[in-house]
C-alpha atoms as a PDB file:
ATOM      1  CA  UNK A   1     -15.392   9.287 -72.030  1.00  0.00           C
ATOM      2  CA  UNK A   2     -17.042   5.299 -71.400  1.00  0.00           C
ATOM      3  CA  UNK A   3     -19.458   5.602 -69.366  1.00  0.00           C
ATOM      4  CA  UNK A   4     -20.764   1.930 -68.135  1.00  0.00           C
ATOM      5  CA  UNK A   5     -23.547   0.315 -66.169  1.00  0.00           C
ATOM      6  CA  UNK A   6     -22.359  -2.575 -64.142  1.00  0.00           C
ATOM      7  CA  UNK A   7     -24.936  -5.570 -63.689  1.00  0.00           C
ATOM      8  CA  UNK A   8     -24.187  -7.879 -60.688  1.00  0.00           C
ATOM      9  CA  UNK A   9     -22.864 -10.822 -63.062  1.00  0.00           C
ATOM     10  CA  UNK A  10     -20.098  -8.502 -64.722  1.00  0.00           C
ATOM     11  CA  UNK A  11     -18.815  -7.775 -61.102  1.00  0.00           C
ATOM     12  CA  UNK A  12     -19.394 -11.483 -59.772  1.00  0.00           C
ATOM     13  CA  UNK A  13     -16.920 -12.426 -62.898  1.00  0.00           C
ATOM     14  CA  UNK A  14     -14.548 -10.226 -61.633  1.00  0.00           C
ATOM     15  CA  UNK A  15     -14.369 -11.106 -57.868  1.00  0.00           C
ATOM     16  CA  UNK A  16     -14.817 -15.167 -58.726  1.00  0.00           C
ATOM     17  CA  UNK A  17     -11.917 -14.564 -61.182  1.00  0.00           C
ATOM     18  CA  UNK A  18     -14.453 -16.717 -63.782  1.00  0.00           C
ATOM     19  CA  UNK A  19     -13.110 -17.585 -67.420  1.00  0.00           C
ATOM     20  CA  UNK A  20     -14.312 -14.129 -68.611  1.00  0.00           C
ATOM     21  CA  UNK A  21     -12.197 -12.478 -65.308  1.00  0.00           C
ATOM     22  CA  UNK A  22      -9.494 -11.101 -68.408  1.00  0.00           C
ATOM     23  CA  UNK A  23     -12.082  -9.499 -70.611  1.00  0.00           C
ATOM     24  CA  UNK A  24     -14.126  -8.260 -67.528  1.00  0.00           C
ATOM     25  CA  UNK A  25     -10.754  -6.494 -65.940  1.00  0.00           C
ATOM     26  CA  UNK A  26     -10.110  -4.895 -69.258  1.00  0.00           C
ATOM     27  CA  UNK A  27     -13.449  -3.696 -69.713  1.00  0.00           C
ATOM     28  CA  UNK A  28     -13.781  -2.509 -66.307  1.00  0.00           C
ATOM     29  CA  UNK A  29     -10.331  -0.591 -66.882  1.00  0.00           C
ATOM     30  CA  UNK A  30     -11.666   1.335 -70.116  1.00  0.00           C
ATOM     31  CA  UNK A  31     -14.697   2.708 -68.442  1.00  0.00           C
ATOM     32  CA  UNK A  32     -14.339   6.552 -66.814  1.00  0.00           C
ATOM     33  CA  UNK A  33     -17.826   6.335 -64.898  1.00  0.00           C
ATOM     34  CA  UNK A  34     -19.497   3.026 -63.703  1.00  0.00           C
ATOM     35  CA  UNK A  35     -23.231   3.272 -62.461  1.00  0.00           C
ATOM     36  CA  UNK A  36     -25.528   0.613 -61.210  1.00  0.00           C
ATOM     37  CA  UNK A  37     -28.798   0.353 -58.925  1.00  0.00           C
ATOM     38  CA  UNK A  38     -28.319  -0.183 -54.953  1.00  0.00           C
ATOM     39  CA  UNK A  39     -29.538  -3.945 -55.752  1.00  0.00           C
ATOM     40  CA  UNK A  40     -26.091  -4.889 -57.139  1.00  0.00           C
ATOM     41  CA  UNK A  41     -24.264  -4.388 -53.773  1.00  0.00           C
ATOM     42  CA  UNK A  42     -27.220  -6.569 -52.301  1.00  0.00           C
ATOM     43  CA  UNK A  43     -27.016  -9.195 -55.126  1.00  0.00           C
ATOM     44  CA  UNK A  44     -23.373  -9.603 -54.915  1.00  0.00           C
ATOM     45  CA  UNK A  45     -23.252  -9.757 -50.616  1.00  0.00           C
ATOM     46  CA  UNK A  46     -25.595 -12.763 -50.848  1.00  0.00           C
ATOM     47  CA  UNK A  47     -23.728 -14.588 -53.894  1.00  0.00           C
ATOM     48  CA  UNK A  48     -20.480 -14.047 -51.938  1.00  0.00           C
ATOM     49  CA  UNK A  49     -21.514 -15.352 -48.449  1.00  0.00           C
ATOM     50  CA  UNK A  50     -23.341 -18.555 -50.069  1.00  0.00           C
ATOM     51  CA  UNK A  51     -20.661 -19.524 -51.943  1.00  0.00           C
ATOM     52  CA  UNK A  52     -17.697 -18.785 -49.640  1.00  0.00           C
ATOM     53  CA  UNK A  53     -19.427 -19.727 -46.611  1.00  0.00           C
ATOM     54  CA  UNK A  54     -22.443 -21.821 -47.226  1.00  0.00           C
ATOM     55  CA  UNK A  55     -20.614 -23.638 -50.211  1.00  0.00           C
ATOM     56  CA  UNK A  56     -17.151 -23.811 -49.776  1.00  0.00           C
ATOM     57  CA  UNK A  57     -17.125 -23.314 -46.426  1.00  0.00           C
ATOM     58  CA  UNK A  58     -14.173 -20.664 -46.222  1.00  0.00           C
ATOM     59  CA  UNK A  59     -15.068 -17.946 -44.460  1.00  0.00           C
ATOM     60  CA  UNK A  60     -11.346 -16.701 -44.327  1.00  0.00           C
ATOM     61  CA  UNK A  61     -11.316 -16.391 -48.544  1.00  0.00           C
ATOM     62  CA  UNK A  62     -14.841 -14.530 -47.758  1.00  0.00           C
ATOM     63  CA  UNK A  63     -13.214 -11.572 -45.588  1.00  0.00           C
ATOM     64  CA  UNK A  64     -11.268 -11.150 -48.304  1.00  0.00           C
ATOM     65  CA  UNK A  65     -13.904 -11.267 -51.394  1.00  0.00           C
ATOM     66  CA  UNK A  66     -15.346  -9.049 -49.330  1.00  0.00           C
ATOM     67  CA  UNK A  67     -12.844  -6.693 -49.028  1.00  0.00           C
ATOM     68  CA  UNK A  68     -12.050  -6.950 -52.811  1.00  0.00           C
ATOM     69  CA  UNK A  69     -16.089  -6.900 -53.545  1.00  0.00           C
ATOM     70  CA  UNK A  70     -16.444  -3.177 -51.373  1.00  0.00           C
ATOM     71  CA  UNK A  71     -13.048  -2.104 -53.147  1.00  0.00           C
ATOM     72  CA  UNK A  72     -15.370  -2.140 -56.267  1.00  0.00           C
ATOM     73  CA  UNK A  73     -18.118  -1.185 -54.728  1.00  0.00           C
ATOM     74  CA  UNK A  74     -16.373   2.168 -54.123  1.00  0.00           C
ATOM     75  CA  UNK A  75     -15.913   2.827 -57.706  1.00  0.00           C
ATOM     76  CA  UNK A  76     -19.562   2.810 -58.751  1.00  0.00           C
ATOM     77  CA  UNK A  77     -21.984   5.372 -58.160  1.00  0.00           C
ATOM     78  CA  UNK A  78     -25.602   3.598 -57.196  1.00  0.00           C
ATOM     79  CA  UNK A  79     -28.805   4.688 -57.802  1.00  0.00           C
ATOM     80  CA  UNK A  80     -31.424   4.225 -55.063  1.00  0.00           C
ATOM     81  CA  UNK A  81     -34.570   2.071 -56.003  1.00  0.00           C
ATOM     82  CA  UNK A  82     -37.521   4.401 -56.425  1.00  0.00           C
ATOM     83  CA  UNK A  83     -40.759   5.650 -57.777  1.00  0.00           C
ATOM     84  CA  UNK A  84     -38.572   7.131 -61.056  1.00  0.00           C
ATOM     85  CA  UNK A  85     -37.354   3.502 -61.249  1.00  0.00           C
ATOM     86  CA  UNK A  86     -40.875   2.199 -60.998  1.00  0.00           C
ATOM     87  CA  UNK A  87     -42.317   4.611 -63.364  1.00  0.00           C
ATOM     88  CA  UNK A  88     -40.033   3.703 -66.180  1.00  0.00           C
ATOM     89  CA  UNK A  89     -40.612  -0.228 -65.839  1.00  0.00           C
ATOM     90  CA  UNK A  90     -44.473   0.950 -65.633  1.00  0.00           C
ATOM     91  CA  UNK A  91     -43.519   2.599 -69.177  1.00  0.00           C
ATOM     92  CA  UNK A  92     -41.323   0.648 -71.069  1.00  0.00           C
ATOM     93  CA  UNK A  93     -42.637  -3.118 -71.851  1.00  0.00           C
ATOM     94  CA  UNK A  94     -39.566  -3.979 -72.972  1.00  0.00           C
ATOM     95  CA  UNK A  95     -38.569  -4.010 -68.990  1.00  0.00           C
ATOM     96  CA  UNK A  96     -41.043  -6.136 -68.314  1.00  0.00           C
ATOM     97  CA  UNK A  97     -40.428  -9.125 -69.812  1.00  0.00           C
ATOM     98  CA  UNK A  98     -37.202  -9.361 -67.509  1.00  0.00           C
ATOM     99  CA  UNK A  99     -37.038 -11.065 -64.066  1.00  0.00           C
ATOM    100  CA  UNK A 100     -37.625  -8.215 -61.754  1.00  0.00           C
ATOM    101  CA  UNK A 101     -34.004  -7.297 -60.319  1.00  0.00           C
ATOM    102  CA  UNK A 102     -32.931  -7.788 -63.622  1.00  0.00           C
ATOM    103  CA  UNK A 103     -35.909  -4.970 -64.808  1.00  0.00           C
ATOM    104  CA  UNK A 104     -34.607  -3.102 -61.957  1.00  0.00           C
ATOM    105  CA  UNK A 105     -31.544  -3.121 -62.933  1.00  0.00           C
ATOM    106  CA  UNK A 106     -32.640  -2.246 -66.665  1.00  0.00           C
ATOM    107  CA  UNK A 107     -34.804   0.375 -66.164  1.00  0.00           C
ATOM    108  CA  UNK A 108     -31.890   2.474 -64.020  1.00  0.00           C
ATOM    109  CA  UNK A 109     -29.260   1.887 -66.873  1.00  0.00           C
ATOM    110  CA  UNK A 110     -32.077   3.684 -69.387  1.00  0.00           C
ATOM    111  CA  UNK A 111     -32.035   6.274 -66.900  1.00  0.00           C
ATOM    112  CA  UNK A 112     -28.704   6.724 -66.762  1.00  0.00           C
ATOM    113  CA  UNK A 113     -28.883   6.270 -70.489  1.00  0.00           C
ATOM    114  CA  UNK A 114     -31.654   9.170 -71.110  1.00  0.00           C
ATOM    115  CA  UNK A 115     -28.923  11.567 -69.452  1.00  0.00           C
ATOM    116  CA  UNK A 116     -25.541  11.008 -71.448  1.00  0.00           C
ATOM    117  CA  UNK A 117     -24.576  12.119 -74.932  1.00  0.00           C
ATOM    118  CA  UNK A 118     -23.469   8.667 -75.705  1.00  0.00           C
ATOM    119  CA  UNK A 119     -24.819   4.916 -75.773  1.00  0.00           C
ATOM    120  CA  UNK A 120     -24.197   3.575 -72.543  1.00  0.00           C
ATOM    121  CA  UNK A 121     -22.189   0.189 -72.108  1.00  0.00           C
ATOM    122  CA  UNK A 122     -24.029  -2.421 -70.980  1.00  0.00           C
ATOM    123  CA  UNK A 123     -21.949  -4.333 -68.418  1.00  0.00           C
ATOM    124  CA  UNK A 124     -23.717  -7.770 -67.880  1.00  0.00           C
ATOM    125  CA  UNK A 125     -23.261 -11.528 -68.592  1.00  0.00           C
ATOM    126  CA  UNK A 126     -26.628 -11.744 -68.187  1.00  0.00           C
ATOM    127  CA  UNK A 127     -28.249 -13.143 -72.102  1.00  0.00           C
ATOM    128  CA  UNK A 128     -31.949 -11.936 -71.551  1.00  0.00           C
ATOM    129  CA  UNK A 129     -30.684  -9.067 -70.060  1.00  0.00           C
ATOM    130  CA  UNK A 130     -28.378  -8.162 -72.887  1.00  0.00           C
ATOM    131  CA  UNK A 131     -31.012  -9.172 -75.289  1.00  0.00           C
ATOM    132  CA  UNK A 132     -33.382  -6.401 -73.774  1.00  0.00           C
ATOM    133  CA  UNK A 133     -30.569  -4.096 -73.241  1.00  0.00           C
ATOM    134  CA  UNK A 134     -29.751  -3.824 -77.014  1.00  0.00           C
ATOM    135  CA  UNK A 135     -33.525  -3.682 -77.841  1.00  0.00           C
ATOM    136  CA  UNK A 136     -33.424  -0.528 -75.848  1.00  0.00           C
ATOM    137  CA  UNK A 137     -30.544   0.611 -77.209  1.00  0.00           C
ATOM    138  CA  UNK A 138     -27.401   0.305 -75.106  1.00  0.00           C
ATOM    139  CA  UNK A 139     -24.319  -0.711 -76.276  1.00  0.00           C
ATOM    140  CA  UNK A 140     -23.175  -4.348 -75.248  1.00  0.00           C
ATOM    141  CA  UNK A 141     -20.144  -5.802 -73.948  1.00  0.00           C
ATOM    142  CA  UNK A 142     -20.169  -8.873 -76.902  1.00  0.00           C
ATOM    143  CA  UNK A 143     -17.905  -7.026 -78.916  1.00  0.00           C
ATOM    144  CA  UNK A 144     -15.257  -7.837 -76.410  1.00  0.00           C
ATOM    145  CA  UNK A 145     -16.139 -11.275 -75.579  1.00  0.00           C
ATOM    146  CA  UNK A 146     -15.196 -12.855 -79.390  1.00  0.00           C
ATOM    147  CA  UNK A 147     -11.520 -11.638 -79.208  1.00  0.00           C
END
């Protein structure tokens, strides 16, 4: 069994079909449970609504990213931000040297992480995030990304 966490970039690539849309599908296809924070759902709302709407002006292609963004949604299971979440940034300095949703974000994969019989895959386009990630110990998604 894959079990993933999903960071806010790895879904944004999939709804803005980006150049890594292939390799993000595939991914996202291989993994039997996905788990994130509660902040990815608010990350990916605002990136949605400034670019459809504030950008491109479209708010007709924004119903439907929307609709395709909550489809996803649905498949995730999110983890509330909380004291546990606080208490392992407080911990770990590793998570600190990250911007804070990003240290959010972080700090509930190594939850997650703490609870599973495997590494967990680290879902993220994010570099310094990765970076962290594999100093912690998760498995990344970079293996995929040179084929």
């Amino acid at each position: 069994m894959k079990i993933g966490y999903i960071d806010t970039s790895f879904l944004l690539s999939i709804i803005y079909e980006d150049e890594k849309y292939e390799t993000s599908v595939d991914i996202w296809n291989i993994i039997d449970l996905k788990f994130s924070s509660i902040i990815i759902e608010i990350e990916s709302r605002i990136n949605l609504y400034k670019y459809y709407v504030n950008k491109q002006k479209n708010k007709r292609l924004y119903s439907l990213k929307e609709k395709e963004l909550n489809d996803l949604l649905s498949n995730i299971t999110k983890k509330m931000v909380d004291g546990e979440i606080n208490l392992e940034i407080k911990n770990n300095d590793n998570l600190r040297r990250l911007r804070s949703l990003d240290s959010i974000h972080l700090a509930t994969a190594n939850i997650i992480n703490k609870l599973i019989d495997e590494k967990l895959l680290l879902c993220s386009y994010d570099t310094e995030m990765v970076k962290v990630g594999k100093d912690i110990g998760f498995e990344s998604i970079d293996k995929w990304l040179t084929r």
